[in-house]
PDB file of N, CA and C in Angstrom:
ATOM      1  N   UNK A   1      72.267 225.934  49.393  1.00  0.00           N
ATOM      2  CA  UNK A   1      72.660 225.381  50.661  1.00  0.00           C
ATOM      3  C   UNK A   1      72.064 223.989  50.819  1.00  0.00           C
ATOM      4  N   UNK A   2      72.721 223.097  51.242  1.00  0.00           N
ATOM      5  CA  UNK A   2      72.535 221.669  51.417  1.00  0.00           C
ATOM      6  C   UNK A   2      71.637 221.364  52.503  1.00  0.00           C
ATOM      7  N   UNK A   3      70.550 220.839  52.930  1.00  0.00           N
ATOM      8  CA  UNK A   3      69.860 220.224  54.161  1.00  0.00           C
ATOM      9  C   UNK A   3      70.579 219.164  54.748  1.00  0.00           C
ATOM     10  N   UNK A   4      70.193 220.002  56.259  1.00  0.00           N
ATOM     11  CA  UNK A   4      71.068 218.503  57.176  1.00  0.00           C
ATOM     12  C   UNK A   4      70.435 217.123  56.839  1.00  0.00           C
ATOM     13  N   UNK A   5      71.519 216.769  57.344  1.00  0.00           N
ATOM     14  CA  UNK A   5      71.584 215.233  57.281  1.00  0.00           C
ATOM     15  C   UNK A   5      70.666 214.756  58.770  1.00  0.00           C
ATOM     16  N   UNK A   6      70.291 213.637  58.556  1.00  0.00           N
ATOM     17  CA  UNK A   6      69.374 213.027  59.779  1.00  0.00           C
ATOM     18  C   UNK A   6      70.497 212.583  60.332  1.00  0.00           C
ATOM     19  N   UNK A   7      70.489 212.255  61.520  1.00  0.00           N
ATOM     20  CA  UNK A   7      71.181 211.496  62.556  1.00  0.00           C
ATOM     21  C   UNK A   7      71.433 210.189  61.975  1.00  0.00           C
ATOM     22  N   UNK A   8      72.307 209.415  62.157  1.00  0.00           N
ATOM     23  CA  UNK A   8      72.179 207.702  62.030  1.00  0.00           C
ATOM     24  C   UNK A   8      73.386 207.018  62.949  1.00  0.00           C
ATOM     25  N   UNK A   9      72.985 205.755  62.941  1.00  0.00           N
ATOM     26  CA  UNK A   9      74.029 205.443  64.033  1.00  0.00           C
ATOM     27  C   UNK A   9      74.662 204.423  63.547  1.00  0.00           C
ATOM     28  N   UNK A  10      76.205 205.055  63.836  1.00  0.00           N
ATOM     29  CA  UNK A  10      77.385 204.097  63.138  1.00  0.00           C
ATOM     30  C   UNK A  10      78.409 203.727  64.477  1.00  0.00           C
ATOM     31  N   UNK A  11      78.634 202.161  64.653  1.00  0.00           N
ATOM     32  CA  UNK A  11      79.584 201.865  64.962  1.00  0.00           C
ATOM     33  C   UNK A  11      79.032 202.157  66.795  1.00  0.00           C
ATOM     34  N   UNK A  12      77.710 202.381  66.939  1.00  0.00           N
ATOM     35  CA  UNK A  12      77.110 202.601  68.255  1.00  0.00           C
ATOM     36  C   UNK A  12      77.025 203.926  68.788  1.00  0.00           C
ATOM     37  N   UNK A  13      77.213 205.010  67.875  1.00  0.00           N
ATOM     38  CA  UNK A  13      76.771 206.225  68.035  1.00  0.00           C
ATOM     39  C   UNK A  13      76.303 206.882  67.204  1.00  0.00           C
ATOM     40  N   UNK A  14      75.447 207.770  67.291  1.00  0.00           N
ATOM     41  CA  UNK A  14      74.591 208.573  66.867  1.00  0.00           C
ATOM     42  C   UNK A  14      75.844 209.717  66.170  1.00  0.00           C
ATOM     43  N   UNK A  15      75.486 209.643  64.982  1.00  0.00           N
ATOM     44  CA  UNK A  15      76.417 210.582  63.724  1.00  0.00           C
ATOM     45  C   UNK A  15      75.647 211.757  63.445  1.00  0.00           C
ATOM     46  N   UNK A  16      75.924 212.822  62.847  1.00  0.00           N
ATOM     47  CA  UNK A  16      75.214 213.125  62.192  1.00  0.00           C
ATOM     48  C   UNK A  16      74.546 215.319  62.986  1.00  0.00           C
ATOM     49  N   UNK A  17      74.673 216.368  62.277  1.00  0.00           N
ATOM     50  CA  UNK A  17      74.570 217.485  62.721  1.00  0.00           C
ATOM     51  C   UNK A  17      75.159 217.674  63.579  1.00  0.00           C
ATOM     52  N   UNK A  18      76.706 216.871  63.966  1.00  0.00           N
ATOM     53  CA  UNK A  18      77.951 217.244  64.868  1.00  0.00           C
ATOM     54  C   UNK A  18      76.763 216.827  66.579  1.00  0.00           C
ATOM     55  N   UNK A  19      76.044 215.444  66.389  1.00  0.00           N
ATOM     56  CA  UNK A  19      75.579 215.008  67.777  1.00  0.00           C
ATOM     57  C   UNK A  19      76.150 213.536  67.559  1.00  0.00           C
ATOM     58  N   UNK A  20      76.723 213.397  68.979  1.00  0.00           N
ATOM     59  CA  UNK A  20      77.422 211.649  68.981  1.00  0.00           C
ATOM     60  C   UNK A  20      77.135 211.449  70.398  1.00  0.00           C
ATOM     61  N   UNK A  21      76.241 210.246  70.708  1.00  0.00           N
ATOM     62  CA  UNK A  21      75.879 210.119  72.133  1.00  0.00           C
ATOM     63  C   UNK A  21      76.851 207.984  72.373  1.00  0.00           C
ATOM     64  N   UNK A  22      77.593 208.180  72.163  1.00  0.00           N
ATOM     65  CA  UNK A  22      78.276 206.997  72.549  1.00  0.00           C
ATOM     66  C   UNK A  22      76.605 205.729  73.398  1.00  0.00           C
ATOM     67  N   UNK A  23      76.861 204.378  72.664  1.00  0.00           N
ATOM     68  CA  UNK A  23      76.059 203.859  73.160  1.00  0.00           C
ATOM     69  C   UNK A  23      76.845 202.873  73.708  1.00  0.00           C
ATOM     70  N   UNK A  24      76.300 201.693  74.706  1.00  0.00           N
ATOM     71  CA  UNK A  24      76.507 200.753  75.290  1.00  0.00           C
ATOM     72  C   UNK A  24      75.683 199.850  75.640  1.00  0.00           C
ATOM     73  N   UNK A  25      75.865 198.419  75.868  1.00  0.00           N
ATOM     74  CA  UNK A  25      74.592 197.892  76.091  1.00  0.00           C
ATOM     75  C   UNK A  25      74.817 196.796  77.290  1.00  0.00           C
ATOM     76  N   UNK A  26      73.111 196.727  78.071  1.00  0.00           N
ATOM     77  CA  UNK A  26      73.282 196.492  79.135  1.00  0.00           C
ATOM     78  C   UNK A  26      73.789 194.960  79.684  1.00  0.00           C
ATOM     79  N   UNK A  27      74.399 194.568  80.422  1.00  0.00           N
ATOM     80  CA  UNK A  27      75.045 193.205  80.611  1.00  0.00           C
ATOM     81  C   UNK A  27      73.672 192.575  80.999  1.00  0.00           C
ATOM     82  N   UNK A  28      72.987 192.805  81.624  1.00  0.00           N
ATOM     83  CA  UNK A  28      71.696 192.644  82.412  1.00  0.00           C
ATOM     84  C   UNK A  28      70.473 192.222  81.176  1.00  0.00           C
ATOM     85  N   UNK A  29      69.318 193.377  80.584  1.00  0.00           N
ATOM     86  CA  UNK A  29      68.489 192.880  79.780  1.00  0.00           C
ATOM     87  C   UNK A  29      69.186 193.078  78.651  1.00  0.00           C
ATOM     88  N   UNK A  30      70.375 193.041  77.960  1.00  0.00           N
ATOM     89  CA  UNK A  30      70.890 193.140  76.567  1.00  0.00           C
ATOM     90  C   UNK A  30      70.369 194.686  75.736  1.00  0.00           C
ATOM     91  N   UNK A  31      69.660 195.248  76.262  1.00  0.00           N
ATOM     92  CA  UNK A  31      69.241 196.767  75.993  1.00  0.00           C
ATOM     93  C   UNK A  31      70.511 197.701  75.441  1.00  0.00           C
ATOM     94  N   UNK A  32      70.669 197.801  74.469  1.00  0.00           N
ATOM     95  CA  UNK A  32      71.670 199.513  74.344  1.00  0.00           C
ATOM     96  C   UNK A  32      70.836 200.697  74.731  1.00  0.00           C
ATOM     97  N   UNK A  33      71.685 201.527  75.401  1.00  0.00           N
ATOM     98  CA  UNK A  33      70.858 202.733  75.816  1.00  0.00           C
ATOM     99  C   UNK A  33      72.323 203.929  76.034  1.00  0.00           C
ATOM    100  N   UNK A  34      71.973 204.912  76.253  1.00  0.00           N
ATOM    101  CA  UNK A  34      73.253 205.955  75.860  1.00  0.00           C
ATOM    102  C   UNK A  34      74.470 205.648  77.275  1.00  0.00           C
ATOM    103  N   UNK A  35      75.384 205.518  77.508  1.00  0.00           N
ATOM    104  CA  UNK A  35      76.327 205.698  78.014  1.00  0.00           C
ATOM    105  C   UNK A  35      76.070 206.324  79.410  1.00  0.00           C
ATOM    106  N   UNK A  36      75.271 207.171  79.299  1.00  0.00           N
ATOM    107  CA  UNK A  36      75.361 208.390  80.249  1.00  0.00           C
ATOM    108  C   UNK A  36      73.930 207.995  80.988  1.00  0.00           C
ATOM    109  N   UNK A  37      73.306 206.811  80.430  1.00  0.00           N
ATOM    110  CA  UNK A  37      72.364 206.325  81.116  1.00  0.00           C
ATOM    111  C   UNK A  37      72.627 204.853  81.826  1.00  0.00           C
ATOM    112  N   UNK A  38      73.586 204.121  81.615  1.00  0.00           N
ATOM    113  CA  UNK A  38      73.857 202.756  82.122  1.00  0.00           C
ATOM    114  C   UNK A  38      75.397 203.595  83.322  1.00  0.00           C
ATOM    115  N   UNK A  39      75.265 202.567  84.410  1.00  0.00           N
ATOM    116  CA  UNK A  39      76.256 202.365  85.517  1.00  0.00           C
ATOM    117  C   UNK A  39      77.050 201.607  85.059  1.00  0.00           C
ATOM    118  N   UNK A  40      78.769 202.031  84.844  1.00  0.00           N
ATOM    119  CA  UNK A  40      79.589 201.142  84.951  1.00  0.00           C
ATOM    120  C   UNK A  40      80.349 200.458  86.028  1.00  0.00           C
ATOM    121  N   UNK A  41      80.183 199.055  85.697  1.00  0.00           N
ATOM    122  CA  UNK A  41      81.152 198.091  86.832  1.00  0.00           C
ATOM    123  C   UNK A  41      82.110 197.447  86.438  1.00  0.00           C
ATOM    124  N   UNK A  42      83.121 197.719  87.546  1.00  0.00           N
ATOM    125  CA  UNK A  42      84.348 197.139  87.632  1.00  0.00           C
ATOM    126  C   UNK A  42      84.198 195.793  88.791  1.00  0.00           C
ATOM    127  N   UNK A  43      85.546 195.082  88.160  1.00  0.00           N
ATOM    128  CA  UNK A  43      85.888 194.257  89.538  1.00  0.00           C
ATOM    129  C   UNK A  43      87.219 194.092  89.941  1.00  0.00           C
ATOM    130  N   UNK A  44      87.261 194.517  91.047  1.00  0.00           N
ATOM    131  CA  UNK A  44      88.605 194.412  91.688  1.00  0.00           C
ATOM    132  C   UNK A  44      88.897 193.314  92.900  1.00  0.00           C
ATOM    133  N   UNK A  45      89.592 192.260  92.290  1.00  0.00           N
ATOM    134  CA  UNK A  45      90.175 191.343  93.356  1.00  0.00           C
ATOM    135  C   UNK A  45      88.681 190.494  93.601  1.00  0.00           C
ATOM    136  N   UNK A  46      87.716 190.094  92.337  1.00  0.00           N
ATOM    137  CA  UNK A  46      86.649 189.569  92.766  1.00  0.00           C
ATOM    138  C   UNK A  46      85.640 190.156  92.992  1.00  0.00           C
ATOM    139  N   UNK A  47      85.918 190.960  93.532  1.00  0.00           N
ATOM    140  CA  UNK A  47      84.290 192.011  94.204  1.00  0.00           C
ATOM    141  C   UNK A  47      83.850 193.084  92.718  1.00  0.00           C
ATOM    142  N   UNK A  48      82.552 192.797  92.913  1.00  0.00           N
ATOM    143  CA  UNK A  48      82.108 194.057  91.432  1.00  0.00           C
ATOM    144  C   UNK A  48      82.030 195.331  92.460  1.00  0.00           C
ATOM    145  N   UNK A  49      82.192 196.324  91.828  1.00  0.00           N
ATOM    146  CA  UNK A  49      81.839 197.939  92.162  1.00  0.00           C
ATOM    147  C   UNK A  49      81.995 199.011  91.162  1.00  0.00           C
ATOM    148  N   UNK A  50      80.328 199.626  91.600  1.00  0.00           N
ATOM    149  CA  UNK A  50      79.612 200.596  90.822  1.00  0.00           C
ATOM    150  C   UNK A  50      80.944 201.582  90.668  1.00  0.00           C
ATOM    151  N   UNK A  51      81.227 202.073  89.472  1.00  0.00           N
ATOM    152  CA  UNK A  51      81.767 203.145  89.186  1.00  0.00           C
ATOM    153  C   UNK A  51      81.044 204.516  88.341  1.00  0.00           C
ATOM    154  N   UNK A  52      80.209 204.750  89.237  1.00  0.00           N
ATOM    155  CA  UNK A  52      79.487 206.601  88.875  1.00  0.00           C
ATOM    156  C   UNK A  52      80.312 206.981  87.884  1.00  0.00           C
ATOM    157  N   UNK A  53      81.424 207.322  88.216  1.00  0.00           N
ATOM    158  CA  UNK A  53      82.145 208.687  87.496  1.00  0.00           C
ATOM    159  C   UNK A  53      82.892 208.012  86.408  1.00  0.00           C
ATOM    160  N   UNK A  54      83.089 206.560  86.203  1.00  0.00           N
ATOM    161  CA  UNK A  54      83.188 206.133  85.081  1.00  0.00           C
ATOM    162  C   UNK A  54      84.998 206.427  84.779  1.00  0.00           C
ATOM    163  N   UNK A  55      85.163 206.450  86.336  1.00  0.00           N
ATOM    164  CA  UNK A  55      86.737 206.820  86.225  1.00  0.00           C
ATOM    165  C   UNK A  55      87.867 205.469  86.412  1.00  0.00           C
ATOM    166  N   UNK A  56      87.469 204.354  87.147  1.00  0.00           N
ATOM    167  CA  UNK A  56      88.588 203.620  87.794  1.00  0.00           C
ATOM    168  C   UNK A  56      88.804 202.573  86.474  1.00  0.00           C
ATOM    169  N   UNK A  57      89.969 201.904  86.809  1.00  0.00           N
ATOM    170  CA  UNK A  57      90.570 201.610  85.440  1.00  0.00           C
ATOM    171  C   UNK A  57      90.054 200.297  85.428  1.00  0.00           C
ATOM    172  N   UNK A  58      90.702 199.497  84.021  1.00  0.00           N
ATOM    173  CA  UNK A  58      90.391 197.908  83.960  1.00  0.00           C
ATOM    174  C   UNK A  58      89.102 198.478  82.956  1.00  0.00           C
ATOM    175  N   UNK A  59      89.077 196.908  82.840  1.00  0.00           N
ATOM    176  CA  UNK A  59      87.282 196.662  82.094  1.00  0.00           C
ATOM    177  C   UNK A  59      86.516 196.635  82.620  1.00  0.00           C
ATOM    178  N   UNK A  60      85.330 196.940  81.918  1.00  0.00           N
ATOM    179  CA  UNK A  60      84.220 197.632  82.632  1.00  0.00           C
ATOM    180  C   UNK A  60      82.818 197.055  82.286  1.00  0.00           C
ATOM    181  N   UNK A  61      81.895 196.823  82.861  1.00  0.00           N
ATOM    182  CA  UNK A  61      80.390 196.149  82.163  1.00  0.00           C
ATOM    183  C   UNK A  61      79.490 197.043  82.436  1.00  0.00           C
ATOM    184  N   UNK A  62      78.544 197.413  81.470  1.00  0.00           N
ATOM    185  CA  UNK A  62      77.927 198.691  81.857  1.00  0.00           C
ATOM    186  C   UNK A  62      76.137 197.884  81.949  1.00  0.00           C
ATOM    187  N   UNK A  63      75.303 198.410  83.446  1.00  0.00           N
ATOM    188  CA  UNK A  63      74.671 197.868  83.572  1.00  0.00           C
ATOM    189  C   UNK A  63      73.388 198.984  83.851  1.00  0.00           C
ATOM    190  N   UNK A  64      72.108 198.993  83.773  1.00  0.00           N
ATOM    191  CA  UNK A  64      71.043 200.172  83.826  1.00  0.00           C
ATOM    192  C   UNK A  64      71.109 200.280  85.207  1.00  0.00           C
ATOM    193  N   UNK A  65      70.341 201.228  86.089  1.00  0.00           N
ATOM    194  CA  UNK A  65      70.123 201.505  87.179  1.00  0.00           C
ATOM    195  C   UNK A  65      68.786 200.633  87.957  1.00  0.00           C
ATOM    196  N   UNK A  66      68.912 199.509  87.622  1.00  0.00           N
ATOM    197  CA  UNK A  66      67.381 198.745  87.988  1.00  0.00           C
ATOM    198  C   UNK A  66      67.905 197.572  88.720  1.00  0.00           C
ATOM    199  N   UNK A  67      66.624 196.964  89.647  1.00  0.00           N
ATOM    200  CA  UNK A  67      67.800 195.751  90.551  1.00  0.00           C
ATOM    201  C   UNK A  67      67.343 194.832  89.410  1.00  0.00           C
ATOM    202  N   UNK A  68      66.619 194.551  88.925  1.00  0.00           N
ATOM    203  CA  UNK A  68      65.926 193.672  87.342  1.00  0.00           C
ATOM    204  C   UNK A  68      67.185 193.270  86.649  1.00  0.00           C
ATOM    205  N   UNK A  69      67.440 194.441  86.290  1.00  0.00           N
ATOM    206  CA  UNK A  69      68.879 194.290  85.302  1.00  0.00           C
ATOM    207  C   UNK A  69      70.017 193.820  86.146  1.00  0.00           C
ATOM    208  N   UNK A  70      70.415 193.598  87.143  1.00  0.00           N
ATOM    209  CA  UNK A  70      71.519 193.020  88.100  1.00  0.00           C
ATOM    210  C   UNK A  70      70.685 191.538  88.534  1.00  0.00           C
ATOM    211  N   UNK A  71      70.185 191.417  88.647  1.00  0.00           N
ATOM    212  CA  UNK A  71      69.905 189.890  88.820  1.00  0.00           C
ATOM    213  C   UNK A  71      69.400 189.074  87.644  1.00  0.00           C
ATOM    214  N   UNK A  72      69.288 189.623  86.676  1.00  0.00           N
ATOM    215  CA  UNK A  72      69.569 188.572  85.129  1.00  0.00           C
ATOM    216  C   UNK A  72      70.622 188.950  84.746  1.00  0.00           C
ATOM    217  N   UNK A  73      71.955 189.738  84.961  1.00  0.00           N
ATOM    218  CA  UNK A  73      73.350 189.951  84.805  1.00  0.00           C
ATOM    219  C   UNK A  73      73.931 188.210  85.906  1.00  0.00           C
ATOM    220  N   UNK A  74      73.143 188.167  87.056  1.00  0.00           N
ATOM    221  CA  UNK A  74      73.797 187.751  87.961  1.00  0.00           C
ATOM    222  C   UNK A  74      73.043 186.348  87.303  1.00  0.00           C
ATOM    223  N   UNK A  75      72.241 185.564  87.199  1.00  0.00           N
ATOM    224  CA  UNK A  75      71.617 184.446  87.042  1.00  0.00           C
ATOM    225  C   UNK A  75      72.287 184.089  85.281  1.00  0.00           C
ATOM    226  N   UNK A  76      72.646 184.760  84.549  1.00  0.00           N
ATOM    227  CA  UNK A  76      73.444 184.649  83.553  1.00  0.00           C
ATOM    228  C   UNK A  76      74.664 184.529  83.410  1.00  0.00           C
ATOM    229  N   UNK A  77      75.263 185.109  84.793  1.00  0.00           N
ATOM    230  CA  UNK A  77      76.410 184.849  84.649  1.00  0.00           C
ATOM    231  C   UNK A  77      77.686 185.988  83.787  1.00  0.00           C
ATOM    232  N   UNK A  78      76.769 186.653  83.299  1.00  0.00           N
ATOM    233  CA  UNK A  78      77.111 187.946  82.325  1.00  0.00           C
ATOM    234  C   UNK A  78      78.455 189.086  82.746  1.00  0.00           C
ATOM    235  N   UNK A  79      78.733 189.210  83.837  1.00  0.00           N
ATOM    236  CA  UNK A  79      79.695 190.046  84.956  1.00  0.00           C
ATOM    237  C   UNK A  79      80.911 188.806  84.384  1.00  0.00           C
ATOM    238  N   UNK A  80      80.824 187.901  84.804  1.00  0.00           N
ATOM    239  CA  UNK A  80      81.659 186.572  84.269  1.00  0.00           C
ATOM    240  C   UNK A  80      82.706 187.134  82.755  1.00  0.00           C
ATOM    241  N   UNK A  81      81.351 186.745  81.651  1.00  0.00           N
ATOM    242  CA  UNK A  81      82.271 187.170  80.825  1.00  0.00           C
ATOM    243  C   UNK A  81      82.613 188.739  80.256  1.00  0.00           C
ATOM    244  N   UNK A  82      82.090 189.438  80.752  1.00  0.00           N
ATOM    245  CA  UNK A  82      82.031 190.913  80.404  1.00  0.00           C
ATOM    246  C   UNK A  82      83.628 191.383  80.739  1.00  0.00           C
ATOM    247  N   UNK A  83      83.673 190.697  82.043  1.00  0.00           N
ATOM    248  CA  UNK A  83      84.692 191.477  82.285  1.00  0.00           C
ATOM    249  C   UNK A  83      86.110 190.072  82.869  1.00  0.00           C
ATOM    250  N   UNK A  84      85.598 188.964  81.846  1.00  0.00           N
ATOM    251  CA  UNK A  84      86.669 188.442  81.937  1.00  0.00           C
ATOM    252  C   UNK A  84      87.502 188.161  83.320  1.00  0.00           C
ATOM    253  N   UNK A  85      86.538 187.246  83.698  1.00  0.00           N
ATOM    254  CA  UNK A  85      86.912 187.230  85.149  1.00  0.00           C
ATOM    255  C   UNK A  85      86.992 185.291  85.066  1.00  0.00           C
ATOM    256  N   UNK A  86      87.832 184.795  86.073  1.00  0.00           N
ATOM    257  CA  UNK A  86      87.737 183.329  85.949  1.00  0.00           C
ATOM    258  C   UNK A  86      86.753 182.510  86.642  1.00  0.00           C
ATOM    259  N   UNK A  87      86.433 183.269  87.809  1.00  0.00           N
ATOM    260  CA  UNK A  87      85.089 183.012  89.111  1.00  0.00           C
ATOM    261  C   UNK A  87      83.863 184.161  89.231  1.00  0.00           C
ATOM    262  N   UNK A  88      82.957 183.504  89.302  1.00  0.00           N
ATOM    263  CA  UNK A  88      81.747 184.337  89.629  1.00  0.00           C
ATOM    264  C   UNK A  88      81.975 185.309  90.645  1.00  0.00           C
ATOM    265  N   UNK A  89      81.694 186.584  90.223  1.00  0.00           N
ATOM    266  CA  UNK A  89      82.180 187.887  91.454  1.00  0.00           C
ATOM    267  C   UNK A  89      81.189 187.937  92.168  1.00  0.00           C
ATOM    268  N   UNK A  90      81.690 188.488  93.611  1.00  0.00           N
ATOM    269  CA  UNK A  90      81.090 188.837  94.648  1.00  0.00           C
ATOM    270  C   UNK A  90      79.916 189.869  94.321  1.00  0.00           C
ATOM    271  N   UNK A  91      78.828 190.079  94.410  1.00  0.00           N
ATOM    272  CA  UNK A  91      78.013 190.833  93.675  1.00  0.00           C
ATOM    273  C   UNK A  91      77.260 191.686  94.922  1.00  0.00           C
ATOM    274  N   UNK A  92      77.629 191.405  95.981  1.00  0.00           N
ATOM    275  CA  UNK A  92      76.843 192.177  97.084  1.00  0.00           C
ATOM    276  C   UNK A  92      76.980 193.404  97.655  1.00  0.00           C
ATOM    277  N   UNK A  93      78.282 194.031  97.381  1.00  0.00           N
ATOM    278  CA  UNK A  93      78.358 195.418  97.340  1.00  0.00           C
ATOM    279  C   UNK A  93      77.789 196.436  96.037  1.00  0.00           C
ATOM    280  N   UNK A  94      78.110 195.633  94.962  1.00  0.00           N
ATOM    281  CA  UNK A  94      77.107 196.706  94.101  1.00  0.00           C
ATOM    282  C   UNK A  94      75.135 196.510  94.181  1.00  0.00           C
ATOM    283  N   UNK A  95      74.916 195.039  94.956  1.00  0.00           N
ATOM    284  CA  UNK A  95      73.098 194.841  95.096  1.00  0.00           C
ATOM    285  C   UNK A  95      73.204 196.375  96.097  1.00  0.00           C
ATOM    286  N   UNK A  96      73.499 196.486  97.348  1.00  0.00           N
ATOM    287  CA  UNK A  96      73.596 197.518  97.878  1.00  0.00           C
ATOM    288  C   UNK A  96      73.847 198.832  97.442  1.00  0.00           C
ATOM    289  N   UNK A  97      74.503 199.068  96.597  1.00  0.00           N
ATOM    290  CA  UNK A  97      74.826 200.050  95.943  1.00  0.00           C
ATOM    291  C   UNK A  97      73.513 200.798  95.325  1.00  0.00           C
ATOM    292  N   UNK A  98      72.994 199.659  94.459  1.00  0.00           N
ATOM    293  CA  UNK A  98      71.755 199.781  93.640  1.00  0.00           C
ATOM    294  C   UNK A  98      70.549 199.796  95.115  1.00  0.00           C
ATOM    295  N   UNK A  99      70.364 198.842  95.568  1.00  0.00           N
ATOM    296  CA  UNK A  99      69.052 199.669  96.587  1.00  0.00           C
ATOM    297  C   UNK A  99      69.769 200.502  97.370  1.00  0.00           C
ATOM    298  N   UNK A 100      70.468 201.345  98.021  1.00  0.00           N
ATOM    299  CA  UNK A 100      70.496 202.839  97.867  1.00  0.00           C
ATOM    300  C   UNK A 100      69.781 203.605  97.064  1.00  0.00           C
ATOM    301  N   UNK A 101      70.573 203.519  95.834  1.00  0.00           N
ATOM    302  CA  UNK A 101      70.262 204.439  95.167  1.00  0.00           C
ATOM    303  C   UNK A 101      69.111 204.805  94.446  1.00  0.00           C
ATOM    304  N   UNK A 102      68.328 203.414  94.383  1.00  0.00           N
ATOM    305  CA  UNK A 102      67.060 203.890  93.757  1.00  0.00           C
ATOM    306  C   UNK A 102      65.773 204.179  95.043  1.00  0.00           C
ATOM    307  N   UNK A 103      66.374 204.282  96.215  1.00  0.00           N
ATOM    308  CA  UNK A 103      65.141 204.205  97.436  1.00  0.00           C
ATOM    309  C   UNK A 103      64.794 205.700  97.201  1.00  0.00           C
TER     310      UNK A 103
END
């Protein structure tokens, strides 16, 4: 009988004993971290908004749960090209979003 194989990560996920944790990395400090740990944002009509459930359509920039990471997204300019936008988005419904959620 053959010994498993170690994990390794191809193509941004973890291969390997049938485990694949999809990675992504953060628009904010440039960090990859698993999918299921970064917030994705959309923008619609200009305005960014948090998408939790990772459901609403369009492109998406996936950012950590920290206000740190949203204001070097925002001073970079990063929301810009992530998601291919022509003007700097409105960013004040997802700052709110984020202090909610981490109070």
């Amino acid at each position: 009988m053959r010994p498993p194989t170690p994990p390794r990560l191809r193509r941004g996920r973890l291969v390997g004993d049938g485990l694949s944790a999809p990675q992504r990395t953060c628009v904010g400090c440039r960090i990859r971290a698993a999918r299921a740990d970064l917030l994705r944002v959309v923008a619609v009509e200009g305005v960014l908004l948090p998408d939790p459930g990772k459901r609403l359509p369009g492109r998406g920039a996936w950012l950590h749960h920290d206000l740190g990471c949203l204001e070097q997204a925002i001073r970079r300019r990063a929301f810009s090209r992530a998601l291919r936008l022509g003007a700097v988005p409105d960013s004040s419904g997802l700052l709110r979003y984020l202090r909610d959620s981490t109070v």
